[in-house]
C-alpha atoms as a PDB file:
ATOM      1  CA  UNK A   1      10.065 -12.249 -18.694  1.00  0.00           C
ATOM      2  CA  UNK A   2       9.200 -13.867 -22.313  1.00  0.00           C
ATOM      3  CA  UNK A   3       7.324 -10.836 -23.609  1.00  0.00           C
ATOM      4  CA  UNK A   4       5.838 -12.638 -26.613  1.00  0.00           C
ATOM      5  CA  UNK A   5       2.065 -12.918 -27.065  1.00  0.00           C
ATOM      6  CA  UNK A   6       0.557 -15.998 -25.591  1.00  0.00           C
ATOM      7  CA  UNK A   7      -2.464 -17.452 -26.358  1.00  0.00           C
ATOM      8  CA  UNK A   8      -5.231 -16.678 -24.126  1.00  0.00           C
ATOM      9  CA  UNK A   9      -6.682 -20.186 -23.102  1.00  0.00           C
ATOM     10  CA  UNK A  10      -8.937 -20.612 -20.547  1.00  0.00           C
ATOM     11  CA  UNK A  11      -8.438 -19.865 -17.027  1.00  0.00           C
ATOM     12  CA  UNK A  12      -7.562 -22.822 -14.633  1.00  0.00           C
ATOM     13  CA  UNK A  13      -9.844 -24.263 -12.461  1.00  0.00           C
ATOM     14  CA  UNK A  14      -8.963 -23.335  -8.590  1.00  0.00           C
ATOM     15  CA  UNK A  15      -6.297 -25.828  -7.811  1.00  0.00           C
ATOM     16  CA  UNK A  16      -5.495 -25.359  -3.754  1.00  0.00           C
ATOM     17  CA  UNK A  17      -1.783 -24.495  -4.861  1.00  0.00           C
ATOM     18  CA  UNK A  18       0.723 -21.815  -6.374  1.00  0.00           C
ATOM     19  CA  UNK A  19       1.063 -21.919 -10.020  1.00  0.00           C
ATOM     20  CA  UNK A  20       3.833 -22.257 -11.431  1.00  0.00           C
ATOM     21  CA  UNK A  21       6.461 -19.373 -12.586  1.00  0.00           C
ATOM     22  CA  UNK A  22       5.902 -20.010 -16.041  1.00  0.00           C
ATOM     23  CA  UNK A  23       1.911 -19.932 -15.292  1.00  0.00           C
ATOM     24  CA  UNK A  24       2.804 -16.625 -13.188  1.00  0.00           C
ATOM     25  CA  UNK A  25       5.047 -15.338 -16.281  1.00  0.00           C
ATOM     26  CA  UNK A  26       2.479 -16.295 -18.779  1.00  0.00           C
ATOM     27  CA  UNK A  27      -0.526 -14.089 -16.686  1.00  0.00           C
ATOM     28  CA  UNK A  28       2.676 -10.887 -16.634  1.00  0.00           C
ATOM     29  CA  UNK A  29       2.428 -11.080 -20.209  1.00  0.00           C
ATOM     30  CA  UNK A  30      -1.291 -10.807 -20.773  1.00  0.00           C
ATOM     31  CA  UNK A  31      -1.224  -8.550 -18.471  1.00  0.00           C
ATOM     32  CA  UNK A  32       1.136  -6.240 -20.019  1.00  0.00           C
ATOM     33  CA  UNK A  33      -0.662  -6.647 -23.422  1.00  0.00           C
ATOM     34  CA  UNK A  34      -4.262  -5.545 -22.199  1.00  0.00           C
ATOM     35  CA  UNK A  35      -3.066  -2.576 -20.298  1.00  0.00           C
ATOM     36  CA  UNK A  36      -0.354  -1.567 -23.736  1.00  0.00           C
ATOM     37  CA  UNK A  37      -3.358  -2.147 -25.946  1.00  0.00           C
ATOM     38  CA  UNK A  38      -6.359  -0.243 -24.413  1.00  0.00           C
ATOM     39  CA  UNK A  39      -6.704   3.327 -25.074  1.00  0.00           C
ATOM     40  CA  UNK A  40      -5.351   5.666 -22.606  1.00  0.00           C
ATOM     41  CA  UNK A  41      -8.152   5.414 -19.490  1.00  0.00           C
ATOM     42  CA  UNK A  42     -10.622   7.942 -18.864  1.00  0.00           C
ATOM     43  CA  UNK A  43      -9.636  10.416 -16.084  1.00  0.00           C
ATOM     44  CA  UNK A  44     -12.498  11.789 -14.740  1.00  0.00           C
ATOM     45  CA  UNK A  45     -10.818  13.151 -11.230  1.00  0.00           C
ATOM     46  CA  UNK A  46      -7.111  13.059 -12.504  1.00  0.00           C
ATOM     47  CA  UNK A  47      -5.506  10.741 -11.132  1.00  0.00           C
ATOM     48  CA  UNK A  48      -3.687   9.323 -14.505  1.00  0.00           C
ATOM     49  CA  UNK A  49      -1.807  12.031 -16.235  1.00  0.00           C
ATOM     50  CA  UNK A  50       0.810  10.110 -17.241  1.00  0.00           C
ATOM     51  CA  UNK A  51      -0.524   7.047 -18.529  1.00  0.00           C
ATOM     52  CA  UNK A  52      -0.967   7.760 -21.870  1.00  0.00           C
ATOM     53  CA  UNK A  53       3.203   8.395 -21.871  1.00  0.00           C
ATOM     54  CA  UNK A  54       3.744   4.968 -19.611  1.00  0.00           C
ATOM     55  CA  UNK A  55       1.156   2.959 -22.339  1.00  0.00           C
ATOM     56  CA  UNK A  56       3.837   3.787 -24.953  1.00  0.00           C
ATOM     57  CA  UNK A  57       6.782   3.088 -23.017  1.00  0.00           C
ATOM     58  CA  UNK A  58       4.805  -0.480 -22.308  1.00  0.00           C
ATOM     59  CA  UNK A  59       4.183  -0.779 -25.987  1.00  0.00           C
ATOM     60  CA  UNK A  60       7.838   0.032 -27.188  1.00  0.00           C
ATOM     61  CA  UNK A  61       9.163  -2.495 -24.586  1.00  0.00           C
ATOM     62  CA  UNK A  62       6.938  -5.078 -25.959  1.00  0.00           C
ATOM     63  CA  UNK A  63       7.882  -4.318 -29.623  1.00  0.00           C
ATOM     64  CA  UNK A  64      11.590  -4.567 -28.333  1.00  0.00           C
ATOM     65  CA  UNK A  65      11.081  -8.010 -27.120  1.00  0.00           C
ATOM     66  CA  UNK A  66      13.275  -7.565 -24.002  1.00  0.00           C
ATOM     67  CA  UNK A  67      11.439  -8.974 -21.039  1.00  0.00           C
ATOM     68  CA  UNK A  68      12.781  -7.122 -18.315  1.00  0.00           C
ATOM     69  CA  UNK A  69      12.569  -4.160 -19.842  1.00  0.00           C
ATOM     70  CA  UNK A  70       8.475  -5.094 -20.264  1.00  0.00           C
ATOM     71  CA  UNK A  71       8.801  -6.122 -16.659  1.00  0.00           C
ATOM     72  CA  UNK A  72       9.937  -2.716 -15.607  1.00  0.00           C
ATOM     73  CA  UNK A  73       7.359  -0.902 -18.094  1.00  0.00           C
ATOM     74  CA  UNK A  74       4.345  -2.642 -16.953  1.00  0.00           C
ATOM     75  CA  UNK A  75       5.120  -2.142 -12.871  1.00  0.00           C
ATOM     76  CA  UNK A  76       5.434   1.691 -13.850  1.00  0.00           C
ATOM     77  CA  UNK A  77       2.333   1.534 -15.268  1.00  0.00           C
ATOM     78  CA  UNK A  78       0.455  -0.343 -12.846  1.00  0.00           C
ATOM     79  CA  UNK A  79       2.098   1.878  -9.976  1.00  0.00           C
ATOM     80  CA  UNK A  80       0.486   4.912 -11.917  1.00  0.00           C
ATOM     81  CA  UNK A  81      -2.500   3.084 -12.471  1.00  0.00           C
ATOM     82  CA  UNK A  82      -3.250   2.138  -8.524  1.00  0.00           C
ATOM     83  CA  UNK A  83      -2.164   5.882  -7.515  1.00  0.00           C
ATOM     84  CA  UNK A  84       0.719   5.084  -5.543  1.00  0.00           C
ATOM     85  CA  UNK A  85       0.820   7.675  -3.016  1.00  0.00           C
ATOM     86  CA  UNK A  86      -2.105   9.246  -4.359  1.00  0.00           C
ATOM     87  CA  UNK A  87      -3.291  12.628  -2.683  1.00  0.00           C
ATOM     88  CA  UNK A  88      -5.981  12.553   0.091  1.00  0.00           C
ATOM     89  CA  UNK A  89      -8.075  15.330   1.257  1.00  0.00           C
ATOM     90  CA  UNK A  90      -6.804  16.653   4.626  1.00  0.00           C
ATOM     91  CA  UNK A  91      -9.842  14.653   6.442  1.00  0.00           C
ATOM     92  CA  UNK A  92      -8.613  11.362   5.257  1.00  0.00           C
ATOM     93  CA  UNK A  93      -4.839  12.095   5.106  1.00  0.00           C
ATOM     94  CA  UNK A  94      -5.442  12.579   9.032  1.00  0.00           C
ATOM     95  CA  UNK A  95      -7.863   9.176   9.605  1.00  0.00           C
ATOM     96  CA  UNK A  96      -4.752   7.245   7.566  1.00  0.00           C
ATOM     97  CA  UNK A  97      -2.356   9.119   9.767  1.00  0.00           C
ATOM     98  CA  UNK A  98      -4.169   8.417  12.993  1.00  0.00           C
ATOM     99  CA  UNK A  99      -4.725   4.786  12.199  1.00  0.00           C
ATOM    100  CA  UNK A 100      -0.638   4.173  10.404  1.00  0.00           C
ATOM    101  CA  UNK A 101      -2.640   3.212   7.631  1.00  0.00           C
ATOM    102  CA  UNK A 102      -0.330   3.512   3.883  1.00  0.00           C
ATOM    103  CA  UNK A 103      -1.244   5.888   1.461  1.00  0.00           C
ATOM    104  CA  UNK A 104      -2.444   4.162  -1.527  1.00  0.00           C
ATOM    105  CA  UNK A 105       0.959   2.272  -2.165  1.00  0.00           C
ATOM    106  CA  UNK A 106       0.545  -0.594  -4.694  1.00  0.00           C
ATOM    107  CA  UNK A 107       1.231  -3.801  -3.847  1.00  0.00           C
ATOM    108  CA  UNK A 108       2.923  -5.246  -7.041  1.00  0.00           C
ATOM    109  CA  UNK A 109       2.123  -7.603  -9.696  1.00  0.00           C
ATOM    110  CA  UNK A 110       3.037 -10.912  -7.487  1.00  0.00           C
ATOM    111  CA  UNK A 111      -0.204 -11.280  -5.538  1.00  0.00           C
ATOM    112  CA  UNK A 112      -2.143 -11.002  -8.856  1.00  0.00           C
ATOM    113  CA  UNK A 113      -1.133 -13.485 -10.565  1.00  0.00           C
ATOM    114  CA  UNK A 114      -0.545 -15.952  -7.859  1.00  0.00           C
ATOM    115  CA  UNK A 115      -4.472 -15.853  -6.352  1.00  0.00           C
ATOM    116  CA  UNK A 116      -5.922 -16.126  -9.958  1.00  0.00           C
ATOM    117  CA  UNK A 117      -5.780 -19.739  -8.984  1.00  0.00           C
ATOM    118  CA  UNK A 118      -7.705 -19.028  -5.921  1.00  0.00           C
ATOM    119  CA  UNK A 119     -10.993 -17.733  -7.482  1.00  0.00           C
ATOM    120  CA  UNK A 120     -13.931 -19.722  -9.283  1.00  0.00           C
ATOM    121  CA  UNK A 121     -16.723 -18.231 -10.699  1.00  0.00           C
ATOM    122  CA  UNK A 122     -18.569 -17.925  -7.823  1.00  0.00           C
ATOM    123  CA  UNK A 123     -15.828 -16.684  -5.529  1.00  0.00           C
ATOM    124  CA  UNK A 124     -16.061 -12.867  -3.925  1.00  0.00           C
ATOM    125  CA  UNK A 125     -12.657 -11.505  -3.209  1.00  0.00           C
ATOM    126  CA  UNK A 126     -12.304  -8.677  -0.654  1.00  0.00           C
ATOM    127  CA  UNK A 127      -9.766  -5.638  -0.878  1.00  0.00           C
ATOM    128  CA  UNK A 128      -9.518  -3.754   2.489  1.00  0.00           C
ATOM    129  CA  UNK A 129      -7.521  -0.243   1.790  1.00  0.00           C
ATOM    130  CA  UNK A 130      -8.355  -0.713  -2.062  1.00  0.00           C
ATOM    131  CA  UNK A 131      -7.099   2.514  -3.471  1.00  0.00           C
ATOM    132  CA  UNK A 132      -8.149   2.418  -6.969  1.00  0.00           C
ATOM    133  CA  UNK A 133      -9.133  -1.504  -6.105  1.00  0.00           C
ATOM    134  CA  UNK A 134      -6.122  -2.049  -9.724  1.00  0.00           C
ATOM    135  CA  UNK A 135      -5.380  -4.909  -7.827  1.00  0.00           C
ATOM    136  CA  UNK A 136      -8.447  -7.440  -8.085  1.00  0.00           C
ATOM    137  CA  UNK A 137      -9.849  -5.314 -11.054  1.00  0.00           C
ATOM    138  CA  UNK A 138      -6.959  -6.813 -12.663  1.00  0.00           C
ATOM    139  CA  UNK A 139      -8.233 -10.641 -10.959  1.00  0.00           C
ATOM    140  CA  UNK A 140     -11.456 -10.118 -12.382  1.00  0.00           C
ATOM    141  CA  UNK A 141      -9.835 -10.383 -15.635  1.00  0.00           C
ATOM    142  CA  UNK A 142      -7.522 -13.337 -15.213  1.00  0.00           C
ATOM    143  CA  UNK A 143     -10.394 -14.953 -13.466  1.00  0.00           C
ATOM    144  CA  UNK A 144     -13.711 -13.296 -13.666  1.00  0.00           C
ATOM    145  CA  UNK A 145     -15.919 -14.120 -11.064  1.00  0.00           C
ATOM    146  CA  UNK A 146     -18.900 -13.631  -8.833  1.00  0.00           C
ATOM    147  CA  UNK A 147     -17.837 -10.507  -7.092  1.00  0.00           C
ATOM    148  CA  UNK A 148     -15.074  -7.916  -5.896  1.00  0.00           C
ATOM    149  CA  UNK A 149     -15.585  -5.773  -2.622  1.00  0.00           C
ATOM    150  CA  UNK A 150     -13.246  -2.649  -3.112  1.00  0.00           C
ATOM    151  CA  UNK A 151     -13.155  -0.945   0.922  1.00  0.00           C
ATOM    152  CA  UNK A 152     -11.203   2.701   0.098  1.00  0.00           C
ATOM    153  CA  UNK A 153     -11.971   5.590   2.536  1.00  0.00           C
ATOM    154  CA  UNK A 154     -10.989   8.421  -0.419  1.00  0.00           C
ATOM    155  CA  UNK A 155     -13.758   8.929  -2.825  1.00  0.00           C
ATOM    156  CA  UNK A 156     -11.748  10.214  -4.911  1.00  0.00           C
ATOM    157  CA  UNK A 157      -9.967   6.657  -5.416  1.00  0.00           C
ATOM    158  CA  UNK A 158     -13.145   5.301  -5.988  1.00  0.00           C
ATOM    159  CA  UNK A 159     -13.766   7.176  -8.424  1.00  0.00           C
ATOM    160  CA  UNK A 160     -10.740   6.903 -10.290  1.00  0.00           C
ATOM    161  CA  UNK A 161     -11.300   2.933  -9.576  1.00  0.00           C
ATOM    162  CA  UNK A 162     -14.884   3.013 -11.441  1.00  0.00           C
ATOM    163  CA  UNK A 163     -13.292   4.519 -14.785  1.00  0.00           C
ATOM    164  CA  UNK A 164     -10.610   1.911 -14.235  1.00  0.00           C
ATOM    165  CA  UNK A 165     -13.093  -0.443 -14.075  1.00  0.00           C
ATOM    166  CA  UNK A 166     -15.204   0.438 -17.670  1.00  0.00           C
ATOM    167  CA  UNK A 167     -11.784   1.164 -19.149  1.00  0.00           C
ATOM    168  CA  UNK A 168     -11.211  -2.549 -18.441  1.00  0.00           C
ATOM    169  CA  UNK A 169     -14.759  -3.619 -19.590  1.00  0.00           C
ATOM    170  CA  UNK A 170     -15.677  -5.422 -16.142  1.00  0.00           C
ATOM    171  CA  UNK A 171     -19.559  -5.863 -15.808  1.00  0.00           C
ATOM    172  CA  UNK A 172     -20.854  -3.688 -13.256  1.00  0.00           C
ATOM    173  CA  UNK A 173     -22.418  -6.413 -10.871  1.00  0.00           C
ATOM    174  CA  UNK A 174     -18.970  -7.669 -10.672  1.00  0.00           C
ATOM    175  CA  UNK A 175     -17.423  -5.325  -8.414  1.00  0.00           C
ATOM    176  CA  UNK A 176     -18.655  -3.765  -5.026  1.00  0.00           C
ATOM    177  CA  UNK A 177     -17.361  -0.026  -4.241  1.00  0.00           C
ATOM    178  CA  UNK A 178     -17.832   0.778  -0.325  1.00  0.00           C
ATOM    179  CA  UNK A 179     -16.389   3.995   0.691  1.00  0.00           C
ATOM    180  CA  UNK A 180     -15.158   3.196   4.414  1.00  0.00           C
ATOM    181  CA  UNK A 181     -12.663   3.793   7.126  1.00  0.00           C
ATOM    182  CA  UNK A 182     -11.689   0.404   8.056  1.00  0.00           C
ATOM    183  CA  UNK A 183     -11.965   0.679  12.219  1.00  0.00           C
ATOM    184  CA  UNK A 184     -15.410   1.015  11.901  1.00  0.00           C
ATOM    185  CA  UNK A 185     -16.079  -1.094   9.353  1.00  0.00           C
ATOM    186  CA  UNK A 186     -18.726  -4.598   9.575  1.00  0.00           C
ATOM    187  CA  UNK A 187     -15.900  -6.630   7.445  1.00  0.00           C
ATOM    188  CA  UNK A 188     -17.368  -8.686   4.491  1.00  0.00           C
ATOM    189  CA  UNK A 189     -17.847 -12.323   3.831  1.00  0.00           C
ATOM    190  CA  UNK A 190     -15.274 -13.229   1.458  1.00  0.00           C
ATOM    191  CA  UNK A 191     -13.264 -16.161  -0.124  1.00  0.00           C
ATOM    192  CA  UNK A 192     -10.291 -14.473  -1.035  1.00  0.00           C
ATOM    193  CA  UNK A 193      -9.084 -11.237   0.910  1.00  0.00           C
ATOM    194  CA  UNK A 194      -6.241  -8.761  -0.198  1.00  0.00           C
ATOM    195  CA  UNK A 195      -4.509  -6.148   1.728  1.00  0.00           C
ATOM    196  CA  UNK A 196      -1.312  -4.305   1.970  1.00  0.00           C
ATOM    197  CA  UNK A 197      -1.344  -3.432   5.680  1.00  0.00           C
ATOM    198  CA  UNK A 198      -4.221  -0.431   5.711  1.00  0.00           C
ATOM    199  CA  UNK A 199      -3.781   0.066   9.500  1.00  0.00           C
ATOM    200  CA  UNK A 200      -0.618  -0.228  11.633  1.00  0.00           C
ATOM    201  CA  UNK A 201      -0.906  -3.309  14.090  1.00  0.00           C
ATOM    202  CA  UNK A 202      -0.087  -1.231  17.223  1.00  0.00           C
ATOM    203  CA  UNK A 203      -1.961   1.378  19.192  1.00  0.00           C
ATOM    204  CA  UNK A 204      -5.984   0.656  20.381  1.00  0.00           C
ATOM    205  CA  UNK A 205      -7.569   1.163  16.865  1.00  0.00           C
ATOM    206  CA  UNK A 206      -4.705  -0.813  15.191  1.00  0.00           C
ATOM    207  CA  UNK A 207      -5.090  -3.826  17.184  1.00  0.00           C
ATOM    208  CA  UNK A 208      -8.707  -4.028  17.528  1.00  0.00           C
ATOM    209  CA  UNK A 209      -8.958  -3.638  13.842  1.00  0.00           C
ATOM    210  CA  UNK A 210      -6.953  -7.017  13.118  1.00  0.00           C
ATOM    211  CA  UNK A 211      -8.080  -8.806  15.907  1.00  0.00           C
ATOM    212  CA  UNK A 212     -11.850  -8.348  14.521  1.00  0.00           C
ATOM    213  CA  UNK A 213     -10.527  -9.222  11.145  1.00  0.00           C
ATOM    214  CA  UNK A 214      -9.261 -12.495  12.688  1.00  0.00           C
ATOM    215  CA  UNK A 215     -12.163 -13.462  14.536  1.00  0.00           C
ATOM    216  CA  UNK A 216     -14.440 -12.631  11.287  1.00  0.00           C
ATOM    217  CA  UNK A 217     -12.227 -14.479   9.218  1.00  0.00           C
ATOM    218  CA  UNK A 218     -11.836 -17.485  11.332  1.00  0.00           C
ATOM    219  CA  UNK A 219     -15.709 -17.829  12.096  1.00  0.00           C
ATOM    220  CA  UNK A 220     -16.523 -18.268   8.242  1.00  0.00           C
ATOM    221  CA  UNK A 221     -18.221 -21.192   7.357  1.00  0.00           C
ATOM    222  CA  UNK A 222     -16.526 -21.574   4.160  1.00  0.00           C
ATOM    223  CA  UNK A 223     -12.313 -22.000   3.728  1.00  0.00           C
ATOM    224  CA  UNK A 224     -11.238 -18.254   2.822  1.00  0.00           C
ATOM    225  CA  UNK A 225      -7.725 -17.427   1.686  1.00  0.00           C
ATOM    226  CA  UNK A 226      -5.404 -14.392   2.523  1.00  0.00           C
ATOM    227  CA  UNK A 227      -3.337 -12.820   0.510  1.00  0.00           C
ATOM    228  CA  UNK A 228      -1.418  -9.926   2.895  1.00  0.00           C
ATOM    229  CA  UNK A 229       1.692  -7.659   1.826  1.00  0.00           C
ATOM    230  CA  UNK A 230       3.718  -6.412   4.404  1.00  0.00           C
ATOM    231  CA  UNK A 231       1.755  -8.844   6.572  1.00  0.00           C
ATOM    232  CA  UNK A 232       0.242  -7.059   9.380  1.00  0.00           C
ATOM    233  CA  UNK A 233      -2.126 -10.629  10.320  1.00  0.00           C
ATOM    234  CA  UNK A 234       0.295 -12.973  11.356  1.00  0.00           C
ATOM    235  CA  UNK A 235       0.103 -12.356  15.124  1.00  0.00           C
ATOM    236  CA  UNK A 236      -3.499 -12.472  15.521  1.00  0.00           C
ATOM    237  CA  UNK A 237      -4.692 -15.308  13.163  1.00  0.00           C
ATOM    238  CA  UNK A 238      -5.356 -18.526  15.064  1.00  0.00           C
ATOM    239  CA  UNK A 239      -3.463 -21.067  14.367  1.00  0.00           C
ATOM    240  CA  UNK A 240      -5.711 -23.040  12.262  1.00  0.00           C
ATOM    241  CA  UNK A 241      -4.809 -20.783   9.797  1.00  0.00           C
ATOM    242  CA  UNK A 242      -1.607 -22.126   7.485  1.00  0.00           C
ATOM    243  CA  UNK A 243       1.122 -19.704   6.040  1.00  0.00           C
ATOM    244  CA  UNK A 244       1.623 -21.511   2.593  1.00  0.00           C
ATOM    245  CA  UNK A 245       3.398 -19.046   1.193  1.00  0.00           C
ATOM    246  CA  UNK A 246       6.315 -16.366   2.453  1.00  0.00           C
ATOM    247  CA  UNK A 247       8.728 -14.465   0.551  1.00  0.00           C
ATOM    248  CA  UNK A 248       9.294 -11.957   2.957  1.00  0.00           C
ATOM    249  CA  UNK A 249       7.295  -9.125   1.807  1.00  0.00           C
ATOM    250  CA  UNK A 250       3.871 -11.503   0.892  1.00  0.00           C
ATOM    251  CA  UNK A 251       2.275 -13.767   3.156  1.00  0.00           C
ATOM    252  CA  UNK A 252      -0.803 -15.953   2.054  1.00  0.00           C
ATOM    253  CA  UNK A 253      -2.609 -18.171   4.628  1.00  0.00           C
ATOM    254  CA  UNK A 254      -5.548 -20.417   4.210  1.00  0.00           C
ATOM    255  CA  UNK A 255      -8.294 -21.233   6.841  1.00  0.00           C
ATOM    256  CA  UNK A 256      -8.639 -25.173   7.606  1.00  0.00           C
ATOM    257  CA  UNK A 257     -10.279 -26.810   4.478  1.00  0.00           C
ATOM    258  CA  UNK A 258      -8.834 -23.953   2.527  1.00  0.00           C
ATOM    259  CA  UNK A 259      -5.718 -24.539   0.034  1.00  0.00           C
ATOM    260  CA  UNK A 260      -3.065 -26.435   0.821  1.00  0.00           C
ATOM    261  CA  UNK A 261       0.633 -25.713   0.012  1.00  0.00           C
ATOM    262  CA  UNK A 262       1.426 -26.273  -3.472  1.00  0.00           C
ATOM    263  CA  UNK A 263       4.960 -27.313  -4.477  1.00  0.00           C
ATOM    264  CA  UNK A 264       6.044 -23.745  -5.550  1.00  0.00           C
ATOM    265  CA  UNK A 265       4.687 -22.604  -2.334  1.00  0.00           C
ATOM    266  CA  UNK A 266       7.826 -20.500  -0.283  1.00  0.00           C
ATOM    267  CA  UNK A 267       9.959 -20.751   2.783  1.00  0.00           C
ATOM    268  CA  UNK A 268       7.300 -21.170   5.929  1.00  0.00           C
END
């Protein structure tokens, strides 16, 4: 990872494929700058305590100019950032429990900067399981546009996900917060969705949780694509949907008419 300052361009109009690595690398960089540069972010239900320490380890590994160690700093500080593992109250520890849903474990930097390609500025991207929501807060900064839908059942991630989200200066319009448990939720109309398995695929609830996510997603009007980490879809999208991208932990499909393959797409 180069971890000198690029210049900030314009963002790329929504291309139907990957970018490239160095595209990818460049978006890790400006990445790492905006979270190193901002002052430490406001904590109003605690959830950050040591982000003002991982900041200046970010900041020293930039200064250093070694790229992995900027790597490693700025996936601490994200993983501190979304809340990996981040406390529940007992009522929603036992609805994740029930349901084999994660606890608020980040999904990593990949999916970022791989659908910033995958948004215009009328595009609404979807994040079932949210968390803090770091993950398109972050999008809406490499490519701002119309709207994010953050779906979290702790409030108290919300929360934290709202200060994230002045800290970051992203307009208020821009971002949806819905505090939800996902087996009862009506699922939004999207164009891009993000999750990192919020439900196990087994068991009643599991099941008939991704099988209405299917049928939603495959009755859209409009192409939508899917970017899912420890892909729980696979099994229940129809097969109209593609898998353009695999590398074993993410999974990214497209609906027919959505994106194609693009030549730094995966193994199928």
């Amino acid at each position: 990872m180069d971890a000198t300052q690029p210049p900030l361009g314009t963002r790329r109009a929504p291309s139907g494929r990957l970018a490239s690595e160095a595209v990818e690398q460049q978006r890790r960089i400006l990445l790492a700058h905006l979270l190193a540069t901002l002052p430490p972010p406001p904590d109003p239900v605690g959830l950050y305590p040591d982000a003002p320490r991982l900041q200046e380890e970010l900041r020293r590994a930039l200064g250093g100019g070694d790229g992995e160690a900027v790597e490693e700093a700025l996936l601490r500080l994200y993983a501190h950032l979304h809340s990996h593992a981040a406390p529940y109250t007992p009522a929603e520890r036992a609805a994740l429990d029930a349901a084999g849903g994660y606890w608020a474990h980040a999904g990593g930097i990949a999916p970022v900067v791989k659908a910033a390609d995958f948004l215009g500025p009328d595009s609404v991207s979807l994040d079932l399981g949210a968390g803090t929501g770091l993950q398109l807060l972050l999008l809406q900064r490499l490519a701002p546009h119309r709207r994010s839908i953050q779906v979290e059942i702790s409030s108290r991630l919300v929360a934290g996900g709202q200060a994230l989200q002045r800290w970051l200066g992203i307009e208020p319009e821009r971002v949806e917060w819905r505090v939800a448990d996902l087996v009862h939720l009506a699922i939004p109309d999207c164009d891009l969705l993000y999750l990192y398995r919020p439900l196990r695929p087994e068991g009643e609830e599991g099941r008939s949780f991704y099988q209405r996510l299917a049928v939603r997603l495959a009755s859209l009007a409009h192409p939508v694509v899917i970017f899912s980490v420890a892909d729980p879809l696979v099994e229940f999208l129809p097969g109209s949907f593609a898998r353009f991208y695999f590398d074993g932990h993410l999974a990214c499909f497209a609906s027919p008419g959505g994106a194609p393959p693009g030549p730094s797409a995966g193994p199928p």
